[in-house]
Protein backbone atom coordinates (compact mmCIF):
# COMPACT_ATOMS: atom_id res chain seq x y z
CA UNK A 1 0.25 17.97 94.26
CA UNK A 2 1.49 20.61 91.67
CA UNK A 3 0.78 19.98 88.24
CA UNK A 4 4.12 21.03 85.92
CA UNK A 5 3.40 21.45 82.00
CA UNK A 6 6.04 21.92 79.18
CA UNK A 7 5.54 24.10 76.72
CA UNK A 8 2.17 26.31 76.42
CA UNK A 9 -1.21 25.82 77.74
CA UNK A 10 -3.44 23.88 75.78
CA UNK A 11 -2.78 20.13 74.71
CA UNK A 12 0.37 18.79 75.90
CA UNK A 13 3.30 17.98 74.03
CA UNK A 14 5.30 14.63 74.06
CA UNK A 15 8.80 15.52 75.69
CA UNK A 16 11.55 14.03 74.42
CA UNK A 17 14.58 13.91 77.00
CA UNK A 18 17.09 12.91 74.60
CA UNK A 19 17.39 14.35 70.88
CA UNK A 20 15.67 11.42 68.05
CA UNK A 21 18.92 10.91 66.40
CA UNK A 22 20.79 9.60 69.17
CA UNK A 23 20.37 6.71 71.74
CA UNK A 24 21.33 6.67 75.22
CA UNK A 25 23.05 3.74 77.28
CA UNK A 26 21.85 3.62 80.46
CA UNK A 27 25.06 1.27 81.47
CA UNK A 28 27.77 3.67 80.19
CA UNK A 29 25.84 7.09 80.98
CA UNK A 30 26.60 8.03 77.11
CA UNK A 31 25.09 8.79 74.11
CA UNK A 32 25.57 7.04 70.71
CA UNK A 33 24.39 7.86 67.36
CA UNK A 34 21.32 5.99 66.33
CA UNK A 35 21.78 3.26 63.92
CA UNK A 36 20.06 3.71 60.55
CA UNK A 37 18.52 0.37 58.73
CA UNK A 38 20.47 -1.24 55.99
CA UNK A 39 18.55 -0.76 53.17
CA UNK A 40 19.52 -4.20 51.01
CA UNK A 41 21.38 -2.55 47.77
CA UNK A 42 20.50 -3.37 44.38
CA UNK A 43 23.02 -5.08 42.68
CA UNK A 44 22.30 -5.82 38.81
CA UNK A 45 25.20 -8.18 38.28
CA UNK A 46 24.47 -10.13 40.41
CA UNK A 47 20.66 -10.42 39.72
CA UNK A 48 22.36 -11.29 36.16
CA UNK A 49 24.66 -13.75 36.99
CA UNK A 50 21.50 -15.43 39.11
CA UNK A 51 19.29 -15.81 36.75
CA UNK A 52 21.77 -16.92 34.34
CA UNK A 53 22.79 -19.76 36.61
CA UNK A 54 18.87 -20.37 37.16
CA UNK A 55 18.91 -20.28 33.05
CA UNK A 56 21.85 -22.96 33.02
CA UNK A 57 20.06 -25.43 35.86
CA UNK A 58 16.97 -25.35 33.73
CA UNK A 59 18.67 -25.92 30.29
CA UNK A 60 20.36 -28.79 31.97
CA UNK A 61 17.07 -30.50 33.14
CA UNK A 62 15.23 -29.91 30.22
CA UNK A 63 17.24 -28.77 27.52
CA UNK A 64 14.62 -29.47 24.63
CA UNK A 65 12.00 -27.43 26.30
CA UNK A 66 14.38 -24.29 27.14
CA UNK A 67 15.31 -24.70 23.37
CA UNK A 68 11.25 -24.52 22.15
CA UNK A 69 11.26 -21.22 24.36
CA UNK A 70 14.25 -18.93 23.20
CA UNK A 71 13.16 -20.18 19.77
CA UNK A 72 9.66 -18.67 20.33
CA UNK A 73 10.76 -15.70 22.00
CA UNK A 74 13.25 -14.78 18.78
CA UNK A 75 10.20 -15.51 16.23
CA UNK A 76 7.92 -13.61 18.53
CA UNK A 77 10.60 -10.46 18.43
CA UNK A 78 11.40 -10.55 14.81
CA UNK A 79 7.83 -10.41 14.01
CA UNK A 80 7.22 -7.53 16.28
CA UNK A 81 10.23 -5.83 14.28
CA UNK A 82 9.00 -6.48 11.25
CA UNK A 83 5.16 -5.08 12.02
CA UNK A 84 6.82 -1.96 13.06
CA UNK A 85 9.11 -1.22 10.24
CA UNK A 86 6.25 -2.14 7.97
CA UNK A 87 3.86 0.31 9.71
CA UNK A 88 6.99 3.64 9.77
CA UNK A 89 7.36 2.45 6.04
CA UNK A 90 3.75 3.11 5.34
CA UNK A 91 3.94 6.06 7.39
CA UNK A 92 6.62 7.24 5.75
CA UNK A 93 5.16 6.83 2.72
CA UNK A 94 1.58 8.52 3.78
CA UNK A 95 3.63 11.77 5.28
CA UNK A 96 5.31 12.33 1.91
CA UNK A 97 2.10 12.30 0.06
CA UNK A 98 0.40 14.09 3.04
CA UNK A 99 -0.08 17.52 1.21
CA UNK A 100 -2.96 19.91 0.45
CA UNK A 101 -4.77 19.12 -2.54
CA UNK A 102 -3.16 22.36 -3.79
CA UNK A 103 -0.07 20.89 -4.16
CA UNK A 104 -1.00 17.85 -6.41
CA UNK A 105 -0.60 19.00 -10.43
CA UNK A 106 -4.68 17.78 -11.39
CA UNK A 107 -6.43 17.74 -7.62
CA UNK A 108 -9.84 18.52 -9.21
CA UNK A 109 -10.03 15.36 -12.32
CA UNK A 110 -11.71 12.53 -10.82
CA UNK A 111 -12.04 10.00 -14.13
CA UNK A 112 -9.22 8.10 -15.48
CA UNK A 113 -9.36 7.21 -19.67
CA UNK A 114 -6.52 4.74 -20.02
CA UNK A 115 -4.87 3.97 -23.62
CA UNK A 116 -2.99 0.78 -23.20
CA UNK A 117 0.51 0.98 -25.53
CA UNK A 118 1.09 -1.86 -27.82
CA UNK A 119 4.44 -0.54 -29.69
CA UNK A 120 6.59 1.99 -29.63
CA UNK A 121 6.91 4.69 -32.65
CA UNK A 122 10.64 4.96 -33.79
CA UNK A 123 10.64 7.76 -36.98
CA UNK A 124 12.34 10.72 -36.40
CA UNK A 125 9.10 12.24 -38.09
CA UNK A 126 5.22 11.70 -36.15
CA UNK A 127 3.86 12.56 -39.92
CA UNK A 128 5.08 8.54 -40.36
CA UNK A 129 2.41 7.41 -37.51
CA UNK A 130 0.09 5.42 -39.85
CA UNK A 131 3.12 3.68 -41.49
CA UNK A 132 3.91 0.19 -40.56
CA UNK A 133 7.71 1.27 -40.63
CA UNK A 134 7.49 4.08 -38.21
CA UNK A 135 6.59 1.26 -35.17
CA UNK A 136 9.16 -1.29 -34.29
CA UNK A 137 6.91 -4.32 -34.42
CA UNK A 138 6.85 -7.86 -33.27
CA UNK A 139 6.45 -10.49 -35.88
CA UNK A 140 2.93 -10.91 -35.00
CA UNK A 141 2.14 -7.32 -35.25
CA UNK A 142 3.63 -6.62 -39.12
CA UNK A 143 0.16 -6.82 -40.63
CA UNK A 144 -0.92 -4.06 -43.02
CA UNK A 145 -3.06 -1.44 -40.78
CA UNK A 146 -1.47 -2.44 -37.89
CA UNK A 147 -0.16 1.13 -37.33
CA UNK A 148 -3.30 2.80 -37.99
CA UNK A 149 -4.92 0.41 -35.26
CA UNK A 150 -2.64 2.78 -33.02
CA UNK A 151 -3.56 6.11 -34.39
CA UNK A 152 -7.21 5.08 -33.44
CA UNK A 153 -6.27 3.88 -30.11
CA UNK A 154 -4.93 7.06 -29.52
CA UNK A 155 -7.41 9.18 -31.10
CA UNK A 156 -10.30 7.24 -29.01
CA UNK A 157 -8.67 8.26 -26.16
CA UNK A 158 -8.16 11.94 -26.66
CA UNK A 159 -11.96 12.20 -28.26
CA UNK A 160 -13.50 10.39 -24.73
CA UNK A 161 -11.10 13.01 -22.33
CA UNK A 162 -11.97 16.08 -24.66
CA UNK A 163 -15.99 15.13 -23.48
CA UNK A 164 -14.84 14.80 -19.79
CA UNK A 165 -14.00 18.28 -18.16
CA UNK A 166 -13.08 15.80 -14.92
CA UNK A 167 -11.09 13.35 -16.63
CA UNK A 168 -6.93 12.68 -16.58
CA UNK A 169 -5.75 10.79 -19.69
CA UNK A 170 -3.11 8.34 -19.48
CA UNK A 171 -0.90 6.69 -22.29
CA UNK A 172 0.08 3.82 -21.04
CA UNK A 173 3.11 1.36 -21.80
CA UNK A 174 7.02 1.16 -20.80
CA UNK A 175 10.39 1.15 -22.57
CA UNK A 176 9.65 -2.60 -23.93
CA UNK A 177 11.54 -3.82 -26.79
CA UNK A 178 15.56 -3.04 -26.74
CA UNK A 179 16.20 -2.76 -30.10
CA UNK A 180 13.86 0.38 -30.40
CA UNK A 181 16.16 2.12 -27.47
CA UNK A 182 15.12 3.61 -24.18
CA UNK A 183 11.64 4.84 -25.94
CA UNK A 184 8.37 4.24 -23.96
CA UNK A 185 5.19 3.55 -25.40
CA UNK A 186 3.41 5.96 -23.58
CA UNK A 187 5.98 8.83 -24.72
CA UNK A 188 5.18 7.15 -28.24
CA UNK A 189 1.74 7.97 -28.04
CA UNK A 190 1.87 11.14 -26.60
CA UNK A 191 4.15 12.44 -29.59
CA UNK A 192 1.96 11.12 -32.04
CA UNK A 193 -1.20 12.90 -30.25
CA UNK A 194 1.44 16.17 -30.22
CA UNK A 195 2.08 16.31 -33.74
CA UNK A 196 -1.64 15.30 -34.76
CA UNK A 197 -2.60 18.54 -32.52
CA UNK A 198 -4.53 16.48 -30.43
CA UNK A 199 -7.07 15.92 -33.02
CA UNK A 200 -8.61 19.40 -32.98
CA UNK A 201 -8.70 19.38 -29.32
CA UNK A 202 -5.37 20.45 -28.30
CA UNK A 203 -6.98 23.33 -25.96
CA UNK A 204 -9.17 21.56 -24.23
CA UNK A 205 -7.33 18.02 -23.24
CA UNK A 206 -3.55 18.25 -23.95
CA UNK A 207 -2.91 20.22 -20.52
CA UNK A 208 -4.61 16.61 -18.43
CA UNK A 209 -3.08 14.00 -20.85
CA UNK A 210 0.01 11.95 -19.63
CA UNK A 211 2.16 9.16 -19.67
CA UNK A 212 2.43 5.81 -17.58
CA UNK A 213 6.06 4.56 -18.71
CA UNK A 214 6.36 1.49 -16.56
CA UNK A 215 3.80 -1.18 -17.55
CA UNK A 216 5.49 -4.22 -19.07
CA UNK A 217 1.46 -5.99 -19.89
CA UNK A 218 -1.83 -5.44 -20.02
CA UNK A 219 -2.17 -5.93 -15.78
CA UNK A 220 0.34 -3.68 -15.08
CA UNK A 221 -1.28 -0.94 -17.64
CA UNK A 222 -4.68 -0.82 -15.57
CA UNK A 223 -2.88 -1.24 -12.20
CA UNK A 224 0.21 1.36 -12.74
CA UNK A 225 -2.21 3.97 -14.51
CA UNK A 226 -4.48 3.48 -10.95
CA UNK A 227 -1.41 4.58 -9.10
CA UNK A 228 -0.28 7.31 -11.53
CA UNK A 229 -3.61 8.44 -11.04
CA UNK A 230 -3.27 8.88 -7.31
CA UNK A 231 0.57 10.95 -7.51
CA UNK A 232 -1.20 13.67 -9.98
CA UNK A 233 -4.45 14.18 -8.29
CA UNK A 234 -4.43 13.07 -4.72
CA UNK A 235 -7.04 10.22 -4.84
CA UNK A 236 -8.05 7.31 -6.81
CA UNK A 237 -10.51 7.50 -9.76
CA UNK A 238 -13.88 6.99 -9.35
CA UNK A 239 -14.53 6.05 -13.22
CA UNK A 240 -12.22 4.47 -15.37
CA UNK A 241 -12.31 4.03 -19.07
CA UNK A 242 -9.60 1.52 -20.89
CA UNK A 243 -9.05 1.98 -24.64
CA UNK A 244 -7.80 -0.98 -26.23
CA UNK A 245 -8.69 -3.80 -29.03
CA UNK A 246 -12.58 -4.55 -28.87
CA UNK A 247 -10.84 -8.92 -28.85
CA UNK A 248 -9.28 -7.46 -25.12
CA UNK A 249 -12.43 -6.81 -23.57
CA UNK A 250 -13.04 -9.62 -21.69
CA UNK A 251 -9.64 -9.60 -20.62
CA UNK A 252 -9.63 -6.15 -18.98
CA UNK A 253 -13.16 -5.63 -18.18
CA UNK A 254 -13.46 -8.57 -16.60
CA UNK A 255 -10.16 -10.51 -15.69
CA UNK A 256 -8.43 -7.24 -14.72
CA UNK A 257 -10.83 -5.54 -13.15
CA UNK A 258 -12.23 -8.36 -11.23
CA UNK A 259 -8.16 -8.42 -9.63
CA UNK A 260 -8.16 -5.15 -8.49
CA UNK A 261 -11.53 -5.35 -7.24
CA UNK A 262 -12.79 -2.28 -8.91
CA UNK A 263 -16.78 -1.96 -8.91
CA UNK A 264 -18.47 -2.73 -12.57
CA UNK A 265 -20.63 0.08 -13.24
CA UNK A 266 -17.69 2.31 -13.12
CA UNK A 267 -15.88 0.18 -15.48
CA UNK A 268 -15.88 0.98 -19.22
CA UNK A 269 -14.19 -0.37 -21.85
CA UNK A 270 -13.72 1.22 -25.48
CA UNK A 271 -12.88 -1.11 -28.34
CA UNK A 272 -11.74 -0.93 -31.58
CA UNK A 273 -10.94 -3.66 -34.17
CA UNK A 274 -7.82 -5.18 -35.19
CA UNK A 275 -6.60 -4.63 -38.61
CA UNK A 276 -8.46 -7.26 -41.29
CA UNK A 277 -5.15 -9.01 -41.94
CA UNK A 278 -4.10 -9.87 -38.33
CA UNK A 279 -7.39 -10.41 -36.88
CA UNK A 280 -7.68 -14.18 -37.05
CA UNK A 281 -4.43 -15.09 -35.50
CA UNK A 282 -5.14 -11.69 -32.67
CA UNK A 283 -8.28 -13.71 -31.94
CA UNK A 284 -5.93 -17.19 -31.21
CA UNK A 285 -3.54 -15.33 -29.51
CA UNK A 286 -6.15 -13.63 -26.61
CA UNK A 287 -7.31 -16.68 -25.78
CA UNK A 288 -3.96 -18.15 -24.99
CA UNK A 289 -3.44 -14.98 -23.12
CA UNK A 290 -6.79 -15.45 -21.43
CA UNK A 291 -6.27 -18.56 -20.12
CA UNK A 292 -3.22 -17.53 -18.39
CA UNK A 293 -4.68 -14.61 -16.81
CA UNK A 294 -7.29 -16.83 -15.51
CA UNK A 295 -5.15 -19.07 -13.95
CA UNK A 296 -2.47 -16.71 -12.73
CA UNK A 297 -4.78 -13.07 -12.24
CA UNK A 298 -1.77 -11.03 -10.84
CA UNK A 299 0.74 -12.05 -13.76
CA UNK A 300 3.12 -13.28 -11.08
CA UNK A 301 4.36 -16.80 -11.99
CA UNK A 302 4.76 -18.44 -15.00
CA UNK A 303 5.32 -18.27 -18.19
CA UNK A 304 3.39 -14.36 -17.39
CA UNK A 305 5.81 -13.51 -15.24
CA UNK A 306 8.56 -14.50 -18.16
CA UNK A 307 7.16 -12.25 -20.46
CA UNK A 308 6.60 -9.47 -18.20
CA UNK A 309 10.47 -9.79 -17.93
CA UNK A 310 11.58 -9.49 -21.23
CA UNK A 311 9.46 -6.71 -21.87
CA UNK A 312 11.78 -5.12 -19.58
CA UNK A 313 15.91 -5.02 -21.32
CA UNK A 314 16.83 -2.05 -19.63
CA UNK A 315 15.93 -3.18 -16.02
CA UNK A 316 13.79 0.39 -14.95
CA UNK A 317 13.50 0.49 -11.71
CA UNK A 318 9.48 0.49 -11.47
CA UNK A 319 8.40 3.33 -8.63
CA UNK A 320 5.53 1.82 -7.58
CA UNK A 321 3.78 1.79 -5.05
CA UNK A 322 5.46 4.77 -3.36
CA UNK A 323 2.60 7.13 -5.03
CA UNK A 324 0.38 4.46 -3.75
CA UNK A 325 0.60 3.91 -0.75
CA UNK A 326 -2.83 2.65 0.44
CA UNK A 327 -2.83 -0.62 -2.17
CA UNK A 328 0.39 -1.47 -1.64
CA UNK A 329 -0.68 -4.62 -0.62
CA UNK A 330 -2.26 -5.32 -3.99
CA UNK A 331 1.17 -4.65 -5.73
CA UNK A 332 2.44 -7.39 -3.50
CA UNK A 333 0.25 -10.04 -3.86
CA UNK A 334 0.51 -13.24 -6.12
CA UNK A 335 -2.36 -15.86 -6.03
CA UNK A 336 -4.93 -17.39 -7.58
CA UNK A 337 -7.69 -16.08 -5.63
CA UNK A 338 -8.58 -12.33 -5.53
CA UNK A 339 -6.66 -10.35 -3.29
CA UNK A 340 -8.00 -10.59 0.14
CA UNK A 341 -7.41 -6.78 1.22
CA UNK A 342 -9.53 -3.85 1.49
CA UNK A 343 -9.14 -1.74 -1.00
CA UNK A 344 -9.84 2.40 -1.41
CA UNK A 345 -12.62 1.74 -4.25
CA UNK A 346 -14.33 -1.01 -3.14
């Protein structure tokens, strides 16, 4: 018998007698295109209008339960939402302070000597600084040598700077009584520090001494001067020296400082007295204050918060914590315990 191959030698190939995409009928003698499978199209309306009829058969037989659900779901989604526009807040925040330390005015200071404000110096002449009449005072504060309890305050503060090539000084205090007009504290201080020529020192600390001209109290002097620190030199400081009354000790190196959680050995406090005549009633008066800081540590509630409000007539807008970014959570919180967050120093 002959053997007949297709194609070339080697391996045989399948022959196909009829071309793949047609079909023959054997009954007809024809040929017929192939039929292709239905492929079962996707049709998203009606997948919709399925599962909301699935929805409705469901919220019919159990109503209360279908309820529980969509009301999880819609917490569950606005708390999602509001993680993520806290995080592109903070990241907005970190990318406009994200520059070289070049760019910063002070990026090599790493102390901060804080001068808290207590009044605000209305003369049209600094030569008046030592005269009660040249402050607008409160009614507690018109004792004889009350001014000059400034002049010191201020003059402490420029001597400790002028013997720390690494340290920023801040006057501290806000635009806080309306009948002296839109004049800070801080701004007070600094003039009177200008016209005194910085106490012989003008060379040597005038070019790192600024103002804080936001804080309404004592909290928000140690706290805003923190973040002040951070928009002029890039970081937080590692020391920190508060000038003050010697009565306010207590008050700031402990109550305040415990707060913000900053470490104690780089804590220092500079006191000087009050003037002989108020000094009695300035000792009454801290411990009232005391107490309230003790129960309320953030100033936040109260009869704290009150104050802190009227020390504000002309409603500034306080900036804070937008040079801050990494404590913001400290300018948020109000409780009695200390704040629960990590913080940069700690």
């Amino acid at each position: 018998m002959n053997k007949y191959s297709f194609g070339s030698s080697g391996s045989p190939k399948s022959f196909h007698a009829y071309p793949r995409a047609v079909e023959f009928d054997l009954e007809s003698g024809t040929t017929r295109r192939a039929r292709k499978p239905k492929n079962s199209p996707f049709h998203p309306i009606k997948m919709i209008n399925s599962l909301g009829t699935r929805l409705q058969y469901y919220y019919k037989m159990h109503p209360l339960l279908v309820f529980i659900i969509f009301l999880s779901l819609g917490i569950t989604i606005l708390i999602v939402l509001s993680l993520y526009e806290s995080h592109y807040r903070m990241m907005g925040s970190y990318q406009k302070l994200d520059v070289s330390s070049g760019d910063y005015p002070f990026p090599k200071l790493r102390n901060l000597v804080m001068v808290a404000g207590h009044s605000v110096y209305t003369s049209s002449s600094c030569g008046r600084a030592e005269k009660e009449d040249s402050w607008f005072l409160e009614s507690y504060q018109k004792n004889p040598g009350q001014a000059a309890t400034f002049v010191r305050h201020i003059q402490e503060g420029v001597e400790i700077a002028a013997k720390d090539d690494a340290a920023l000084l801040l006057f501290s205090g806000g635009e806080t009584r309306k009948d002296a007009g839109p004049r800070s504290e801080a701004q007070s201080y600094w003039s009177v520090a200008e016209f005194r020529g910085w106490f012989g020192m003008e060379e040597n600390v005038r070019w790192r001494a600024l103002t804080e001209e936001h804080a309404r109290d004592s909290f928000e002097n140690l706290l805003f001067s923190l973040c002040r620190f951070r928009e002029l030199t890039g970081m937080y400081p590692y020391n920190i020296t508060v000038v003050s009354y010697d009565f306010k000790e207590e008050r700031f190196a402990h109550l305040h400082r415990s707060a913000i959680g900053f470490p104690e050995p780089r804590f220092f406090y500079i006191g000087t007295p009050a003037s002989q005549t108020s000094k009695e009633a300035a000792l009454k008066g801290e411990a009232l204050v005391r107490a309230q800081f003790q129960g309320d540590p953030y100033g936040c509630q109260g009869s704290l918060y009150r104050k802190k409000l009227g020390r504000d007539p002309f409603h500034r807008s306080i900036p804070y914590p937008n040079g801050c970014p990494e404590i913001e959570g400290l300018f948020r919180y109000c409780g009695a315990a200390p704040y629960p967050g990590s913080l940069p120093w700690s």
